[in-house]
C-alpha atoms as a PDB file:
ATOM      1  CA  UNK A   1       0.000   0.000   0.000  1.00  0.00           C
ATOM      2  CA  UNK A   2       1.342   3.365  -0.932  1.00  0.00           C
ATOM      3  CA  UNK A   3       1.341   6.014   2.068  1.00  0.00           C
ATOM      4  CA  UNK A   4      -1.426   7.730  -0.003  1.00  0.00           C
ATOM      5  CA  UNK A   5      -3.889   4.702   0.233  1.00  0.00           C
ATOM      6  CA  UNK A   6      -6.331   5.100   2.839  1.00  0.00           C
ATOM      7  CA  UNK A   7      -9.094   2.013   3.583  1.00  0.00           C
ATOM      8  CA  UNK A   8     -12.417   2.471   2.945  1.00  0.00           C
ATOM      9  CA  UNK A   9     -13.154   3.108   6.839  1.00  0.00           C
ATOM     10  CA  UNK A  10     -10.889   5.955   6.814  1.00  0.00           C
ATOM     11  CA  UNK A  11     -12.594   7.570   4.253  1.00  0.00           C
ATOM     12  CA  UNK A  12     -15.903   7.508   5.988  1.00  0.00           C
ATOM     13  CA  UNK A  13     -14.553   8.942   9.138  1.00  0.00           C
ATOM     14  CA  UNK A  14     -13.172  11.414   7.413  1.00  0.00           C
ATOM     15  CA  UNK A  15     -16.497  11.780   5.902  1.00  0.00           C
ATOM     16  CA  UNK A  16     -17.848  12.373   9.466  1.00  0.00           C
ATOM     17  CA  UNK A  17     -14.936  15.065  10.435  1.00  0.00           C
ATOM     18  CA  UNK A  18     -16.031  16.948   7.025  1.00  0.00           C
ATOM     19  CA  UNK A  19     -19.698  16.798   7.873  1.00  0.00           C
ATOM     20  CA  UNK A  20     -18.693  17.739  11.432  1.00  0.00           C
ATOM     21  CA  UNK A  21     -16.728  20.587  10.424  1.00  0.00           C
ATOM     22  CA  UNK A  22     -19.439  21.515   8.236  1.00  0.00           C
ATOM     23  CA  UNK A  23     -22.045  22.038  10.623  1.00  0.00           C
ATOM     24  CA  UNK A  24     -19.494  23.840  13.311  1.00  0.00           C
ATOM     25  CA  UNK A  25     -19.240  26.551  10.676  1.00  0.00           C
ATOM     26  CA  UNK A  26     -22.908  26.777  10.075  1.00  0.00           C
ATOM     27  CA  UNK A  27     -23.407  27.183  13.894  1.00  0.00           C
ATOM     28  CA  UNK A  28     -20.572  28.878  14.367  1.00  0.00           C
ATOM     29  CA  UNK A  29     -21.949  31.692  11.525  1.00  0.00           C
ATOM     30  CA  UNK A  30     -24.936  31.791  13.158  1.00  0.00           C
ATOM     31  CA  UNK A  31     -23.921  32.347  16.349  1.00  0.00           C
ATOM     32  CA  UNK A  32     -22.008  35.406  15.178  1.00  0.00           C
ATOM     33  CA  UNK A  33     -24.790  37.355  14.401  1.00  0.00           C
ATOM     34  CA  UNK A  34     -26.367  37.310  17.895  1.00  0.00           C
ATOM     35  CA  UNK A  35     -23.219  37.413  20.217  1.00  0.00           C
ATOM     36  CA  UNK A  36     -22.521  41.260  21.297  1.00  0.00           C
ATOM     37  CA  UNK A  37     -19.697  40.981  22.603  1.00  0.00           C
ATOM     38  CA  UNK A  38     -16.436  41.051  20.339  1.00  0.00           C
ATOM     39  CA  UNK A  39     -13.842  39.045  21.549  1.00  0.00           C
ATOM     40  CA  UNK A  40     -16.755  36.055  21.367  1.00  0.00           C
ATOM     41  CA  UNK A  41     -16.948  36.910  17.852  1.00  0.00           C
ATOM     42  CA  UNK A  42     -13.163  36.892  16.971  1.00  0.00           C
ATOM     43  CA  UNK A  43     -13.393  33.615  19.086  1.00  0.00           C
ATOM     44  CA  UNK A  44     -15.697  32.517  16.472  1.00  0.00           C
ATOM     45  CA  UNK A  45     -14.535  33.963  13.381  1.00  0.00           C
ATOM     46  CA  UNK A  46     -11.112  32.067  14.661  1.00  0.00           C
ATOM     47  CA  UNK A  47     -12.922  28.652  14.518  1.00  0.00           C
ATOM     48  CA  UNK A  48     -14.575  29.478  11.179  1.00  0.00           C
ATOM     49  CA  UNK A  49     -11.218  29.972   9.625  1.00  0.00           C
ATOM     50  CA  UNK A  50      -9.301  27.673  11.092  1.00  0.00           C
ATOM     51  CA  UNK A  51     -12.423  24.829  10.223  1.00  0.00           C
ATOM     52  CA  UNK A  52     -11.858  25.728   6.464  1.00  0.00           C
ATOM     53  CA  UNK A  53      -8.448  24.866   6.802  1.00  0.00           C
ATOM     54  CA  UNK A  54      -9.419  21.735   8.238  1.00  0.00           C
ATOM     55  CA  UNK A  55     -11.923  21.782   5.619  1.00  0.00           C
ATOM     56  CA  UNK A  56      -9.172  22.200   2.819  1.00  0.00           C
ATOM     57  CA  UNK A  57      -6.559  19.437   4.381  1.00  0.00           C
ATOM     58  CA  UNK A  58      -9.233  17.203   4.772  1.00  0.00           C
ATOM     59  CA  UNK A  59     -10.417  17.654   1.184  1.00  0.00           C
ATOM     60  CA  UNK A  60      -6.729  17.258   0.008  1.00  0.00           C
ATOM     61  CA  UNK A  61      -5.918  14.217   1.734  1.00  0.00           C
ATOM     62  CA  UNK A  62      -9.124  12.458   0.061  1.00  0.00           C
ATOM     63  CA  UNK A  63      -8.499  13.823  -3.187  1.00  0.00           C
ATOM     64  CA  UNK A  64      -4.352  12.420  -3.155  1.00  0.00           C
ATOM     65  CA  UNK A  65      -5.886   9.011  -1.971  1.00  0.00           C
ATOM     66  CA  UNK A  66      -8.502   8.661  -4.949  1.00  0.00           C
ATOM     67  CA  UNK A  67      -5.622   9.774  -7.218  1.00  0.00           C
ATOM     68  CA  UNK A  68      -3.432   6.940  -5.765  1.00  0.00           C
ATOM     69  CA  UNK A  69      -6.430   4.465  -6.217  1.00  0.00           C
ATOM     70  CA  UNK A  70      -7.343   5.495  -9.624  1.00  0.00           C
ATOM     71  CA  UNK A  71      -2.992   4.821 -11.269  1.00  0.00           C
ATOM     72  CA  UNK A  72      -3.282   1.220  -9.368  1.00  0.00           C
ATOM     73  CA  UNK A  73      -6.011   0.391 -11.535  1.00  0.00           C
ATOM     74  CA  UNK A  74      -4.150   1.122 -14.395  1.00  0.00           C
END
């Protein structure tokens, strides 16, 4: 197995982090717009950013794998 592969259950947990991630932004968003004060909203506009990073790596890592998968088959 090349250091790319990842198994078929690793792929669906990282499903689960991206839908996880997913929905911390949406809350996260949401919860922007009714928190007054503003070091809660930097706090929150913190873990928006650094969840699309996640986001991105996350994105990345399945993307290399299905590359990997797709020159074994030929």
């Amino acid at each position: 197995m090349l250091q790319n592969d990842i198994t078929l259950h690793e792929t669906m947990q990282i499903h689960e982090l991206l839908n996880a991630k997913t929905v911390g932004i949406i809350k996260a968003k949401l919860i922007q717009g009714l928190v007054f004060d503003q070091e809660l909203r930097n706090l929150l506009e913190n873990d928006v950013q650094h969840s699309f990073t996640s986001i991105s790596t996350l994105m990345n890592l399945i993307t290399e794998a299905k590359e990997s998968l797709e020159e074994e088959k030929k």
